[in-house]
N, C-alpha and C. Protein backbone atom coordinates (compact mmCIF):
# COMPACT_ATOMS: atom_id res chain seq x y z
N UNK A 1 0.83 -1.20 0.00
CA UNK A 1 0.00 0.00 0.00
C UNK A 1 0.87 1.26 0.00
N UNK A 2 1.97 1.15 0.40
CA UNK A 2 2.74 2.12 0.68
C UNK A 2 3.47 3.02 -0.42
N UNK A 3 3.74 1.57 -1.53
CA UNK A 3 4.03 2.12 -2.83
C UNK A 3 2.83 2.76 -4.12
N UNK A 4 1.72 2.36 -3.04
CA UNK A 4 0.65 2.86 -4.31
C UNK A 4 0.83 4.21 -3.69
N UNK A 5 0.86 4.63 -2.56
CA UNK A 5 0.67 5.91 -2.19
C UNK A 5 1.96 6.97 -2.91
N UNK A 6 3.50 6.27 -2.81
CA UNK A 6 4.36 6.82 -3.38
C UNK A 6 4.07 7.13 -4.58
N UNK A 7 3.66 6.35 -5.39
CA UNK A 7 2.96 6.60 -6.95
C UNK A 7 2.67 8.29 -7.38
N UNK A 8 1.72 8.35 -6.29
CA UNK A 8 1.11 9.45 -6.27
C UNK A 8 2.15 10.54 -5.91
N UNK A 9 2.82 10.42 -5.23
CA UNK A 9 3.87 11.54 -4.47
C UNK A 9 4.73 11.98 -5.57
N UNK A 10 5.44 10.62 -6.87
CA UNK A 10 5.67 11.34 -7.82
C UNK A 10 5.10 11.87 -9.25
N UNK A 11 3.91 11.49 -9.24
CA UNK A 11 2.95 11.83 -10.07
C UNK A 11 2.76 12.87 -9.70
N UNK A 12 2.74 13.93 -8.55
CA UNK A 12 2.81 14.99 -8.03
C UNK A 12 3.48 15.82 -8.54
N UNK A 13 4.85 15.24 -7.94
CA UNK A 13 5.75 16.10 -8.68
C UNK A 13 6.50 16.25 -9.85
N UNK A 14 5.83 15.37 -10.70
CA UNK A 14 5.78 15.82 -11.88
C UNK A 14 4.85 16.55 -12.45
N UNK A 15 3.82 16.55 -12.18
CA UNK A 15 2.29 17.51 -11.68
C UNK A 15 3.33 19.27 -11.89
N UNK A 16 4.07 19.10 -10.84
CA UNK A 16 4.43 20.66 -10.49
C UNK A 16 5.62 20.79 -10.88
N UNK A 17 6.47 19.85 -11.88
CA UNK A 17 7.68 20.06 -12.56
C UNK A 17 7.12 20.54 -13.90
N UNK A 18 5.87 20.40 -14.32
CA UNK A 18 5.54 20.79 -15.86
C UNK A 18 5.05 22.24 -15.51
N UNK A 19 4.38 22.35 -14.73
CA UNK A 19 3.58 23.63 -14.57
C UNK A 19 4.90 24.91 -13.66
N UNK A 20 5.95 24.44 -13.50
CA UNK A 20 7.21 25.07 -12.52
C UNK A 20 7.79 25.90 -13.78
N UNK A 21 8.02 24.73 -14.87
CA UNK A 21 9.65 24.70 -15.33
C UNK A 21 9.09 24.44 -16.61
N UNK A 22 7.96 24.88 -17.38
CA UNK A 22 7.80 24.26 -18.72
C UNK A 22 6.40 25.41 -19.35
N UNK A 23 6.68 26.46 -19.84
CA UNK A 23 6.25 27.77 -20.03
C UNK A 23 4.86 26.68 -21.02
N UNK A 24 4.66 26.33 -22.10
CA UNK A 24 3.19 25.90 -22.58
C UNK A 24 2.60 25.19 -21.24
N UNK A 25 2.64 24.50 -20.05
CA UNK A 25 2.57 24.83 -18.94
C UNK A 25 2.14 26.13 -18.20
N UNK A 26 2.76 26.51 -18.04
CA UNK A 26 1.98 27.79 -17.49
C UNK A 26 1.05 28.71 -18.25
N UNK A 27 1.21 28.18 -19.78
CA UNK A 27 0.18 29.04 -20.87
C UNK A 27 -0.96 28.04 -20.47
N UNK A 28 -0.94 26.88 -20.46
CA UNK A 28 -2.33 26.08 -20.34
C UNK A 28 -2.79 26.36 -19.41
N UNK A 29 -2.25 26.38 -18.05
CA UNK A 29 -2.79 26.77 -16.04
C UNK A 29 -3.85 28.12 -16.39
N UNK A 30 -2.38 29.01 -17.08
CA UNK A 30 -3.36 30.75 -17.26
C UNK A 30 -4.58 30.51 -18.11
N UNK A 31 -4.95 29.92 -19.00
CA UNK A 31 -5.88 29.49 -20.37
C UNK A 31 -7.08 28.79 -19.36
N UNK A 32 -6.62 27.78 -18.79
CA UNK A 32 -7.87 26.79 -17.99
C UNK A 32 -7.85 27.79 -17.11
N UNK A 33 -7.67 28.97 -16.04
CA UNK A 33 -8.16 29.44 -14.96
C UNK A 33 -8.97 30.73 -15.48
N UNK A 34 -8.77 31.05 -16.85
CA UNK A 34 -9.23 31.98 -17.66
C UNK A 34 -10.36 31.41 -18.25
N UNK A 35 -10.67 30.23 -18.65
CA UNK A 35 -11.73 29.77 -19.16
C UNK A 35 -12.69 28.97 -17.77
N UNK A 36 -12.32 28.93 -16.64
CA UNK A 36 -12.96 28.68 -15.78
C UNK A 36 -13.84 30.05 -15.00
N UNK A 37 -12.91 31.07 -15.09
CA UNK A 37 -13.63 31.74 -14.96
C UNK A 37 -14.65 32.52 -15.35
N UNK A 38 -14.34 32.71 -16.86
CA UNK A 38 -15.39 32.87 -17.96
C UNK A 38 -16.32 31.94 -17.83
N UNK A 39 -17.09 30.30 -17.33
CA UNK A 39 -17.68 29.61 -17.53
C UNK A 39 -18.42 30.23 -15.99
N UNK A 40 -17.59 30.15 -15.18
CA UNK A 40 -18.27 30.58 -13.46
C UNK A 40 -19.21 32.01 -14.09
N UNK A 41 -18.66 32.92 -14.87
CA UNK A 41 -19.56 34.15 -15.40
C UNK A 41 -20.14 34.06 -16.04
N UNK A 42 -20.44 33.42 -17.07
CA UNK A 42 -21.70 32.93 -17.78
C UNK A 42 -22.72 31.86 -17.36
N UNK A 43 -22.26 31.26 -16.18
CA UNK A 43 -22.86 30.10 -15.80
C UNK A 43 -23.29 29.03 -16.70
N UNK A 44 -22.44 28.09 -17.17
CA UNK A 44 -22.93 26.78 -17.96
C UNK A 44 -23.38 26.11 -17.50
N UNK A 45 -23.77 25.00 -18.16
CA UNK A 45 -24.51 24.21 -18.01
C UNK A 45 -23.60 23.10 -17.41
N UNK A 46 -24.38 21.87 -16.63
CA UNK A 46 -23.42 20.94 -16.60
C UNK A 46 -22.90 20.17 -17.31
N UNK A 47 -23.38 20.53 -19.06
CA UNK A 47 -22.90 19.54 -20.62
C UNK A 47 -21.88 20.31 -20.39
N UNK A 48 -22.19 21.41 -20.64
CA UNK A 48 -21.07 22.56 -21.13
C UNK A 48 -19.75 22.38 -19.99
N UNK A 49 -19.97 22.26 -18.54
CA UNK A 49 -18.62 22.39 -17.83
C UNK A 49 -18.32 20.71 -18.36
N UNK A 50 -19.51 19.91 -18.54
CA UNK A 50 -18.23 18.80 -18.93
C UNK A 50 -17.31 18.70 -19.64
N UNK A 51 -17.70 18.93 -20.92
CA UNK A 51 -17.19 19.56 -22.14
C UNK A 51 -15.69 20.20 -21.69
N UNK A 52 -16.05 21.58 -21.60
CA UNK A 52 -15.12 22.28 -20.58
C UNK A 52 -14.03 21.44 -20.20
N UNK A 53 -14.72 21.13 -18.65
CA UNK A 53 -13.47 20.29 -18.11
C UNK A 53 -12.34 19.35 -19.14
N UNK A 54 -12.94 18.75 -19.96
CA UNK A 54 -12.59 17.11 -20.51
C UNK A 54 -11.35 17.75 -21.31
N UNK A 55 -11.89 19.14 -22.10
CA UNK A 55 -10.77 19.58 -23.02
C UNK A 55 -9.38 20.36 -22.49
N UNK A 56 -9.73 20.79 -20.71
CA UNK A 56 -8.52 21.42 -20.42
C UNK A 56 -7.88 20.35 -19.77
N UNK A 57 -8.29 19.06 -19.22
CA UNK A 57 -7.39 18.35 -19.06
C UNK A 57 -6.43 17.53 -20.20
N UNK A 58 -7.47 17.29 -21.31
CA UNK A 58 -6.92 16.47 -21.92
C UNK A 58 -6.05 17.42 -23.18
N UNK A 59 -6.07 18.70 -23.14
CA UNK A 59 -4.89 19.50 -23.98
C UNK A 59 -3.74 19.42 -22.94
N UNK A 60 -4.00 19.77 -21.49
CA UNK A 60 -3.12 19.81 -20.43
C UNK A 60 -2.28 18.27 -20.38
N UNK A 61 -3.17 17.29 -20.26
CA UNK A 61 -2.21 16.17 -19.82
C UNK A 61 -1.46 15.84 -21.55
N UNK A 62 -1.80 15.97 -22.72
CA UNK A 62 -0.86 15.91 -23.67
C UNK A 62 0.28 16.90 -23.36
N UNK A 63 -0.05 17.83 -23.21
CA UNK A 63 1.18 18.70 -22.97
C UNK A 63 1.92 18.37 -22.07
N UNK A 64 1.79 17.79 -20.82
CA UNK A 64 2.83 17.13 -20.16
C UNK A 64 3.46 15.78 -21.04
N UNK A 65 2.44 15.24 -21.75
CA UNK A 65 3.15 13.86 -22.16
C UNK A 65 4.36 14.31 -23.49
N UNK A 66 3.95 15.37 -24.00
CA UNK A 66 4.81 15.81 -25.07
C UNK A 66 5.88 16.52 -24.21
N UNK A 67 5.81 17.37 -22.94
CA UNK A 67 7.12 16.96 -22.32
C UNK A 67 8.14 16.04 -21.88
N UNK A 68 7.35 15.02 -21.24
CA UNK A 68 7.95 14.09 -21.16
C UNK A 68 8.67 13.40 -21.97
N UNK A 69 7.99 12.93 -23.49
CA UNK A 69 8.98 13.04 -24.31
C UNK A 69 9.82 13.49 -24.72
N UNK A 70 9.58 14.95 -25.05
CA UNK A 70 11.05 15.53 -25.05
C UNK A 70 11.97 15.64 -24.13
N UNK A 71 11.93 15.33 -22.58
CA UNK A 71 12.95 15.01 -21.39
C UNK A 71 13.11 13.36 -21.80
N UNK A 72 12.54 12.78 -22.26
CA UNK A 72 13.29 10.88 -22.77
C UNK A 72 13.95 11.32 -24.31
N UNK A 73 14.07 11.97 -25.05
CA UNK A 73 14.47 12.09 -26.51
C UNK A 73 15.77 12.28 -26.29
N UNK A 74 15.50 13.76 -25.20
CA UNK A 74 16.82 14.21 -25.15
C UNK A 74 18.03 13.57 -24.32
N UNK A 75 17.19 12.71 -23.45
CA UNK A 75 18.33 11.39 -22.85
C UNK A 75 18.52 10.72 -23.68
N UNK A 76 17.75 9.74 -24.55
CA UNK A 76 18.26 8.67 -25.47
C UNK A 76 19.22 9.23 -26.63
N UNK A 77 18.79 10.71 -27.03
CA UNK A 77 19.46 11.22 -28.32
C UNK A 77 19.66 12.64 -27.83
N UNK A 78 20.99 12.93 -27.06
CA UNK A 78 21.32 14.34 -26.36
C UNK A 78 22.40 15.05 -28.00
N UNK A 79 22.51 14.42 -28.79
CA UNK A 79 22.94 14.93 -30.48
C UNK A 79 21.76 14.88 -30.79
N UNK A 80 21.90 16.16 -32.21
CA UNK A 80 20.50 15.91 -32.59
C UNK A 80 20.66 14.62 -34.00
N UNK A 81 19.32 14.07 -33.94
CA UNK A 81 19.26 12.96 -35.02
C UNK A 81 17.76 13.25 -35.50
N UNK A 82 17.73 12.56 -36.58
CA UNK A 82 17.00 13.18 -37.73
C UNK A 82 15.47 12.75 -36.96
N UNK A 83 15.33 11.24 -36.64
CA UNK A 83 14.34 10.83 -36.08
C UNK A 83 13.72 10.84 -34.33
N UNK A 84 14.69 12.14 -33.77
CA UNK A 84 14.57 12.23 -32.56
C UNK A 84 13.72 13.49 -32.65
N UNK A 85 14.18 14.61 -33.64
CA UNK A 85 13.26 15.70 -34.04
C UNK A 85 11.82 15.34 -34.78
N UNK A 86 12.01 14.02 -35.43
CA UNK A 86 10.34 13.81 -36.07
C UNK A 86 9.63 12.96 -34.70
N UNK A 87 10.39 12.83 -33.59
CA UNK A 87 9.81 12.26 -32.30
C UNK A 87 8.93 13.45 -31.59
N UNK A 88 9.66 14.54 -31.48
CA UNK A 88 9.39 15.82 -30.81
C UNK A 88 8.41 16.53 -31.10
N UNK A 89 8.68 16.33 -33.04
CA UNK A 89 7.49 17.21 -33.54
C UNK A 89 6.11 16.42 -33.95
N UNK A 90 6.07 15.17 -33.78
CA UNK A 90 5.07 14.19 -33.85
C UNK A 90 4.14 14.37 -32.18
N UNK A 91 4.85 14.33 -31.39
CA UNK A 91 4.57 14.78 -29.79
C UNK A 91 4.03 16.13 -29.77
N UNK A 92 4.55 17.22 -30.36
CA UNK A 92 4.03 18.59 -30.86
C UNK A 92 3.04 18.43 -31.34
N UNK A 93 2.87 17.83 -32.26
CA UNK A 93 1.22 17.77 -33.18
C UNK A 93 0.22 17.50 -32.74
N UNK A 94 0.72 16.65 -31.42
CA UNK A 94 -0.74 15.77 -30.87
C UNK A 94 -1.10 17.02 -30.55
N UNK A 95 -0.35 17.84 -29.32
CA UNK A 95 -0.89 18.52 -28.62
C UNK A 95 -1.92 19.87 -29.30
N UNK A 96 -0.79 20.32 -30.66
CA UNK A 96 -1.78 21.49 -31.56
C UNK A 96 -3.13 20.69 -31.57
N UNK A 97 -3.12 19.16 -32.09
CA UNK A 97 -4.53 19.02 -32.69
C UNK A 97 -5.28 18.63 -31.78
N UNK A 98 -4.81 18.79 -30.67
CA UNK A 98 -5.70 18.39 -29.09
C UNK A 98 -6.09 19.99 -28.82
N UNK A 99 -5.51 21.04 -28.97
CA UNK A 99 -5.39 22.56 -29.02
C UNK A 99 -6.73 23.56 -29.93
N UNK A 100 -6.43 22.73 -31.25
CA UNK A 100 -7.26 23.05 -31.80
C UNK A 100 -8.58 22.90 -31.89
N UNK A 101 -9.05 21.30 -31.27
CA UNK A 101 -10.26 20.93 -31.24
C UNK A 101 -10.81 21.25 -30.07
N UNK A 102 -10.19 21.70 -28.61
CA UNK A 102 -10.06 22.18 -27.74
C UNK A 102 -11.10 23.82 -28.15
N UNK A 103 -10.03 24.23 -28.65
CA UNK A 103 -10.22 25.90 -29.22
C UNK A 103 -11.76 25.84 -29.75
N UNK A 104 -12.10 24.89 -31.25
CA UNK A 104 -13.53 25.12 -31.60
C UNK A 104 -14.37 24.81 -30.46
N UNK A 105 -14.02 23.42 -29.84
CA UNK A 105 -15.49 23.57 -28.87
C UNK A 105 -15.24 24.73 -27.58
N UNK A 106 -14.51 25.40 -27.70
CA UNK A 106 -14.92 26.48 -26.74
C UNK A 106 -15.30 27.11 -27.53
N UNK A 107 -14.94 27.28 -28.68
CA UNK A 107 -16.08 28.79 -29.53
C UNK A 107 -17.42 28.27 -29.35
N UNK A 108 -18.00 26.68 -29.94
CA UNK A 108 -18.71 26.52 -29.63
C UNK A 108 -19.62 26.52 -28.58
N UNK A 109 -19.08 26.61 -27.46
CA UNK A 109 -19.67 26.89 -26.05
C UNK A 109 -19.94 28.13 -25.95
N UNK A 110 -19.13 28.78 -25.69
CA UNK A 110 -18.97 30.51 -25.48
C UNK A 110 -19.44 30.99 -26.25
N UNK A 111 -19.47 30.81 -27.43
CA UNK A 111 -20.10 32.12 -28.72
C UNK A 111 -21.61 32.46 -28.10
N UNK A 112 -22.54 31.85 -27.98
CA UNK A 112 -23.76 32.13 -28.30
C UNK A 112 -23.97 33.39 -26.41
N UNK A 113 -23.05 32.64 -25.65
CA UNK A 113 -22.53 33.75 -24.22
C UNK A 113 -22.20 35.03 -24.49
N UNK A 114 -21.20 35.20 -26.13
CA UNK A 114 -21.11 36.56 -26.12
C UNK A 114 -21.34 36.73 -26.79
N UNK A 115 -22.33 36.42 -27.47
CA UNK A 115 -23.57 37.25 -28.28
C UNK A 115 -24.70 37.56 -28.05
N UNK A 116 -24.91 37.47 -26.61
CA UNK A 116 -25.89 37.62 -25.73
C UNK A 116 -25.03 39.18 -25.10
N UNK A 117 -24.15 39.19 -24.72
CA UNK A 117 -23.32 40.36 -24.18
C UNK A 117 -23.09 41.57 -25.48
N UNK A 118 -23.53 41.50 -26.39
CA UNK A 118 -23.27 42.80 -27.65
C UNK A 118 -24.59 43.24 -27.91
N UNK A 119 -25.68 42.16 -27.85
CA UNK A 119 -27.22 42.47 -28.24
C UNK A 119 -27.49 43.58 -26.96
């Protein structure tokens, strides 16, 4: 039991090594506490905070995993090699296209919120 608990202790701190020391990290924290609060001011729905929720974790936890890769790339391949950069930028992509689909369904959420705020 003792080691399930450790689990957690460094799942932690890797928790607070991405968000410390890893600036798209701290762009995602500022983005999700910015879109949380925009949702607390419009008051959504509970589809809508699901929604919500599902996309800032799951742009957030790619973005740690595409760190992580690049902290294992750069151990296995500390030269650069041709297929360590199509590692990095393959890890990059997830996260844009986790970013992007992220991005429409918040327009989709929010738009019709601030178009209620111009009328």
């Amino acid at each position: 039991m003792r080691a399930f608990f450790h689990s957690f202790v460094f799942a932690w701190a890797g928790i607070v090594d991405f968000f410390k020391n890893h600036r798209n990290g701290q762009i995602h924290l500022f983005t999700a506490v910015l879109v949380v609060f925009m949702g607390l001011y419009f008051g959504l729905s509970k589809l809508e905070w699901s929604v919500i929720v599902l996309c800032i974790f799951m742009v957030t936890a790619l973005e740690a995993m595409n760190s992580a890769i690049e902290y294992l790339t750069d151990l296995v391949s500390p030269d650069h090699h041709p297929l360590a950069g199509k590692v990095k930028d393959m890890a990059a992509g997830a996260v844009l296209l986790s970013a992007i689909g992220a991005a429409i369904i918040g327009i989709m959420v929010f738009w019709p919120y601030f178009m209620q705020l111009v009328r």
